[in-house]
Protein backbone atom coordinates (compact mmCIF):
# COMPACT_ATOMS: atom_id res chain seq x y z
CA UNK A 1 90.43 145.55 77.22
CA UNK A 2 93.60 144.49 78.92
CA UNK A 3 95.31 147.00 80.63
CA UNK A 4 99.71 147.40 80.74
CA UNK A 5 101.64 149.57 82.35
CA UNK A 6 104.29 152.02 79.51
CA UNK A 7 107.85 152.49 81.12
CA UNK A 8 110.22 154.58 80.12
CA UNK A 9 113.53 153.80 79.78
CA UNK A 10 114.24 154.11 83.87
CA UNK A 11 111.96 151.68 84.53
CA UNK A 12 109.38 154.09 85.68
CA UNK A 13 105.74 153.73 84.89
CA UNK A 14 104.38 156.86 82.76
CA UNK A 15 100.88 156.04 81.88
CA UNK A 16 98.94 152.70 81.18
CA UNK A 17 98.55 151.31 77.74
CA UNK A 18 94.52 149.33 76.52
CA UNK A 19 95.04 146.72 74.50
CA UNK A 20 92.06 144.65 72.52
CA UNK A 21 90.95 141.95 74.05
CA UNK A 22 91.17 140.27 70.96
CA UNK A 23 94.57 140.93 70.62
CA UNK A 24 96.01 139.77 73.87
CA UNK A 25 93.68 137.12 74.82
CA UNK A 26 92.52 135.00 72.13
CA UNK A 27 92.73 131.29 72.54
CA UNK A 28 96.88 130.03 72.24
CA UNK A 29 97.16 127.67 69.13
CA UNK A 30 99.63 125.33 70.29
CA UNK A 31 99.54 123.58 67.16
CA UNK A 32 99.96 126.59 64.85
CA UNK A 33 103.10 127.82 66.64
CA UNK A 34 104.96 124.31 66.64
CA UNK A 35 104.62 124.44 62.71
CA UNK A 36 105.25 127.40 62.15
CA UNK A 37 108.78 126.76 64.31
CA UNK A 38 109.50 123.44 62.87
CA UNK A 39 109.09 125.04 58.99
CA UNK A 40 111.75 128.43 60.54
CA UNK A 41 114.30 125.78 61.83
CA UNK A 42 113.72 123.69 58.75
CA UNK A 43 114.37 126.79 56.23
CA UNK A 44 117.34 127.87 58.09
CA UNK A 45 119.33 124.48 57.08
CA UNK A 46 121.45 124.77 53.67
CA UNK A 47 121.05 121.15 52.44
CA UNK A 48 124.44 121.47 51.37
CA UNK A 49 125.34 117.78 52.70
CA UNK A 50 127.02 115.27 50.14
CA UNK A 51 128.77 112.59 49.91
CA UNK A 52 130.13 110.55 46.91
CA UNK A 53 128.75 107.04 45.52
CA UNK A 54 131.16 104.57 43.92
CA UNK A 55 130.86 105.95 40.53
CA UNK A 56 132.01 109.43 41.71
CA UNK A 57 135.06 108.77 43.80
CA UNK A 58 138.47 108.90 42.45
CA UNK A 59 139.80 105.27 41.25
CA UNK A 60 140.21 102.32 38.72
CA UNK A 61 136.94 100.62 37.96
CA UNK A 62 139.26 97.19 37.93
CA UNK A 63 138.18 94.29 39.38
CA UNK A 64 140.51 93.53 42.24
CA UNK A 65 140.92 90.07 40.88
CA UNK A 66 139.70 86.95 38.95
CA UNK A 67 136.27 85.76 39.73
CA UNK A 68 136.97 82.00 40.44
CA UNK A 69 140.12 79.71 41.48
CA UNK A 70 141.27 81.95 44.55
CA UNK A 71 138.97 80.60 47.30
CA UNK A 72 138.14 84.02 48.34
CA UNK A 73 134.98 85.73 47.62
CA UNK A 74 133.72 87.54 44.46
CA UNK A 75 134.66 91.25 43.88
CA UNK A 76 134.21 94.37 41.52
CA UNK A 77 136.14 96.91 41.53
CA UNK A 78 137.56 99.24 44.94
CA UNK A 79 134.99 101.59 44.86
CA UNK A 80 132.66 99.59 46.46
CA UNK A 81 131.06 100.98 49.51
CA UNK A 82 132.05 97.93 51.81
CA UNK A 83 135.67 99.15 51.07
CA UNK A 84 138.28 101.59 52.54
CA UNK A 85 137.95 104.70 50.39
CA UNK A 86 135.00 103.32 48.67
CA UNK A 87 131.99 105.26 47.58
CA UNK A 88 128.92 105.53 50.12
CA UNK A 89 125.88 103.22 49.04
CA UNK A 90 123.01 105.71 50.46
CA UNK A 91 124.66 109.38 51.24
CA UNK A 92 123.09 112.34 51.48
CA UNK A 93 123.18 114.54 48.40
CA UNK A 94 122.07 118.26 48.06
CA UNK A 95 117.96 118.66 48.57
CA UNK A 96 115.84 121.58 49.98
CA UNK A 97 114.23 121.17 53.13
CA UNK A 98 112.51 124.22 52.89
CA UNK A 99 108.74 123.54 54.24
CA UNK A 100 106.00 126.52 52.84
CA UNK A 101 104.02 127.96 54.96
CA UNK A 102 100.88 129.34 54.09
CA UNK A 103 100.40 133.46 54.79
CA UNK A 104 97.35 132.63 57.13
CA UNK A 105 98.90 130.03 58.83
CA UNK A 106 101.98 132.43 59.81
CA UNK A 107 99.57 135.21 61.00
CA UNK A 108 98.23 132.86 63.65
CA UNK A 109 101.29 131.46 65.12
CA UNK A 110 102.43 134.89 65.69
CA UNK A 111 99.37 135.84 67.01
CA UNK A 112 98.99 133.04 69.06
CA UNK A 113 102.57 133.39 69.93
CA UNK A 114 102.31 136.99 71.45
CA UNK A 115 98.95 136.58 73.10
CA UNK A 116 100.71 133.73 75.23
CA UNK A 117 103.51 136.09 76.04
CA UNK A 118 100.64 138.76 77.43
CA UNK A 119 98.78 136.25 79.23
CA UNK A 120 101.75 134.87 80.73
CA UNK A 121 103.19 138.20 81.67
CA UNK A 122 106.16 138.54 79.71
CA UNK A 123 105.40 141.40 77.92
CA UNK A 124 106.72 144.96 78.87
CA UNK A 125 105.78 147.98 77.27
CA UNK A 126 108.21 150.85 76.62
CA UNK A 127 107.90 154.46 75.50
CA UNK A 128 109.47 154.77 72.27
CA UNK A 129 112.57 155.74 72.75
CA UNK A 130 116.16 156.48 69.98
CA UNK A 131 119.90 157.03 70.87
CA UNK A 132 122.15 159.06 69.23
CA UNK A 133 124.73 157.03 69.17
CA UNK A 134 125.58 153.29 69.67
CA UNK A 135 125.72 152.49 73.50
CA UNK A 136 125.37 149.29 75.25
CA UNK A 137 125.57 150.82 78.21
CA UNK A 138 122.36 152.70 77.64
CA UNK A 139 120.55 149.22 76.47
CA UNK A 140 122.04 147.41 79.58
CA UNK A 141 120.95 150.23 82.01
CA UNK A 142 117.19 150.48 80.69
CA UNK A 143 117.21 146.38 81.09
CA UNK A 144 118.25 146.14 84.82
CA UNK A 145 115.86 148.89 85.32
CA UNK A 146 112.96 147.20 83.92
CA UNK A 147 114.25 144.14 86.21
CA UNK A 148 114.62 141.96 82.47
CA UNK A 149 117.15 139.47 82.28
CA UNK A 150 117.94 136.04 80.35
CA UNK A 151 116.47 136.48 76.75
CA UNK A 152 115.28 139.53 75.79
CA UNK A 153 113.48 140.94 72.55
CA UNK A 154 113.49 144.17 71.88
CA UNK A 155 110.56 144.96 69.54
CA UNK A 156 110.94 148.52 68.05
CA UNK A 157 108.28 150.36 65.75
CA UNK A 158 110.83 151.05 62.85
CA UNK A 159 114.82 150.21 62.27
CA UNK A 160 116.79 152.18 64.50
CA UNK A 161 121.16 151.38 63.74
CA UNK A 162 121.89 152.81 67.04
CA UNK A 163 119.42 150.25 68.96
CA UNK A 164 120.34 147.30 66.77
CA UNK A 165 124.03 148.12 67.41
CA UNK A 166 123.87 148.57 70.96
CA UNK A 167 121.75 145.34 71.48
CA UNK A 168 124.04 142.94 69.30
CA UNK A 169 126.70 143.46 71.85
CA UNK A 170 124.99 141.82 74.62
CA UNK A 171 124.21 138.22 75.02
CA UNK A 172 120.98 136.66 74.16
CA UNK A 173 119.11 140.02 73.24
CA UNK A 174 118.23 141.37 70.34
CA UNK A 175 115.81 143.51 68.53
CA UNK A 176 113.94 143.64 65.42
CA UNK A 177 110.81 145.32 64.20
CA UNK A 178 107.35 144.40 64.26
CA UNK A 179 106.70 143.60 61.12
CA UNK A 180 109.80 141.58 60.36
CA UNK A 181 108.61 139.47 63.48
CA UNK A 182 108.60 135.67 63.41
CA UNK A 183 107.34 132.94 65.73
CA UNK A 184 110.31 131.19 66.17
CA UNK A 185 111.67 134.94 67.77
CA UNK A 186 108.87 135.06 70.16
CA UNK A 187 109.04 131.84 71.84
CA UNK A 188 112.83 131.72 71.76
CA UNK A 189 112.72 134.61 73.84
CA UNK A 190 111.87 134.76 77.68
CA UNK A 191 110.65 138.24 77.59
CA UNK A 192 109.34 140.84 75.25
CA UNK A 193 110.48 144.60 75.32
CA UNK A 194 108.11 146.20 73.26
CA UNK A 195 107.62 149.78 71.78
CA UNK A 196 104.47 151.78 72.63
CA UNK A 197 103.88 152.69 68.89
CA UNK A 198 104.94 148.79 68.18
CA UNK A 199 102.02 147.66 70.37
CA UNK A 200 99.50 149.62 68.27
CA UNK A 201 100.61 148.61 65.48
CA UNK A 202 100.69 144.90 66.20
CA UNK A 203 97.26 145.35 67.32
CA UNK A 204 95.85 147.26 64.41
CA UNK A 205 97.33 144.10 62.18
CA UNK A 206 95.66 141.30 64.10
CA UNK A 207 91.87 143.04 65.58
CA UNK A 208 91.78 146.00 62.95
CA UNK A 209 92.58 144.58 59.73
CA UNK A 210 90.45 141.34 60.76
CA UNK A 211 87.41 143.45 61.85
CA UNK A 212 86.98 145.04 58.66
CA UNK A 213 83.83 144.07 56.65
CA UNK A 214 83.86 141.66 53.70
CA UNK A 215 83.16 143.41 50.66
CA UNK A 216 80.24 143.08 48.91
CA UNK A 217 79.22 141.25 45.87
């Protein structure tokens, strides 16, 4: 069992928090979490990108002049893509670059993703905590008491608007839930922030759920 300390929102320590071994320190699958990144980045672009041939720009389809007699070279028309305003011989056009991923494959890189932020440290744990109403303040004051700073993640057991509104306002931190976690998130991030009802149920999803017995035939 590995054993974290639970803060509370002053940064003091309240109790201390066992997680599975075989939730924090299973072996890191380097692999795993660069695909999983590369296929995030890659279905985050739009594909949008064109550009016009010489059959789509705007112009005559005249040939410029006479084939032979003017000593100059052969030509078609001024849509040609060696041309000023001339159509492009090999542009982009609009495609998907969306990569799939399979389910099992994601549930490994994050895995593997948060069991190298616990075995490198840079995981806090947090008593769950609300606020009544947006305040940064609040947000900024728990962070420079739990002595957090560059990127943070806030990882919160269910949507709270008051959190989420308060974080947005401050540079490179944010907060989502655990299950709408990614693994592009976690390693983006320099530090973890999360929830003491998010930690359990992170680790009933990745020891519980895989412990349980294969039905039988």
């Amino acid at each position: 069992m590995s054993t974290l300390d639970v803060h509370n929102k002053s940064g003091e320590v309240l109790h201390q928090k066992e997680l599975a071994e075989a939730f924090t320190d299973v072996q890191v699958n380097a692999p795993v979490i660069h695909q999983c990144v590369v296929a995030y980045l890659a279905n985050q672009r739009q594909g949008d990108a064109a550009a016009k041939t010489r059959s789509e720009v705007k112009g005559s389809g005249k040939k410029l002049y006479r084939q032979k007699g003017t000593g100059r070279a052969r030509v078609g028309d001024g849509k040609a893509p060696n041309r000023v305003h001339g159509g492009v011989a090999f542009g982009p056009k609009p495609r998907s670059y969306r990569q799939y991923t399979p389910k099992k494959v994601r549930r490994l890189g994050i895995h593997s993703a948060l069991a190298d932020r616990f075995q490198n440290q840079q995981c806090i744990l947090i008593e769950d905590f609300t606020l009544e109403q947006p305040r940064t303040k609040d947000i900024i004051k728990m962070l420079n008491a739990l002595n957090v700073d560059g990127k943070v993640l806030l990882i919160l057991d269910e949507h709270n608007a008051n959190i989420h509104l308060s974080v947005r306002n401050i540079p490179k931190v944010h907060s989502c839930t655990w299950n709408t976690l990614n693994v592009y998130q976690i390693m983006w991030h320099d530090t973890l922030i999360i929830t003491e009802n998010a930690a359990e149920k992170l680790e009933a999803k990745f020891v519980n759920a895989d412990a349980e017995p294969e039905g039988q035939d």
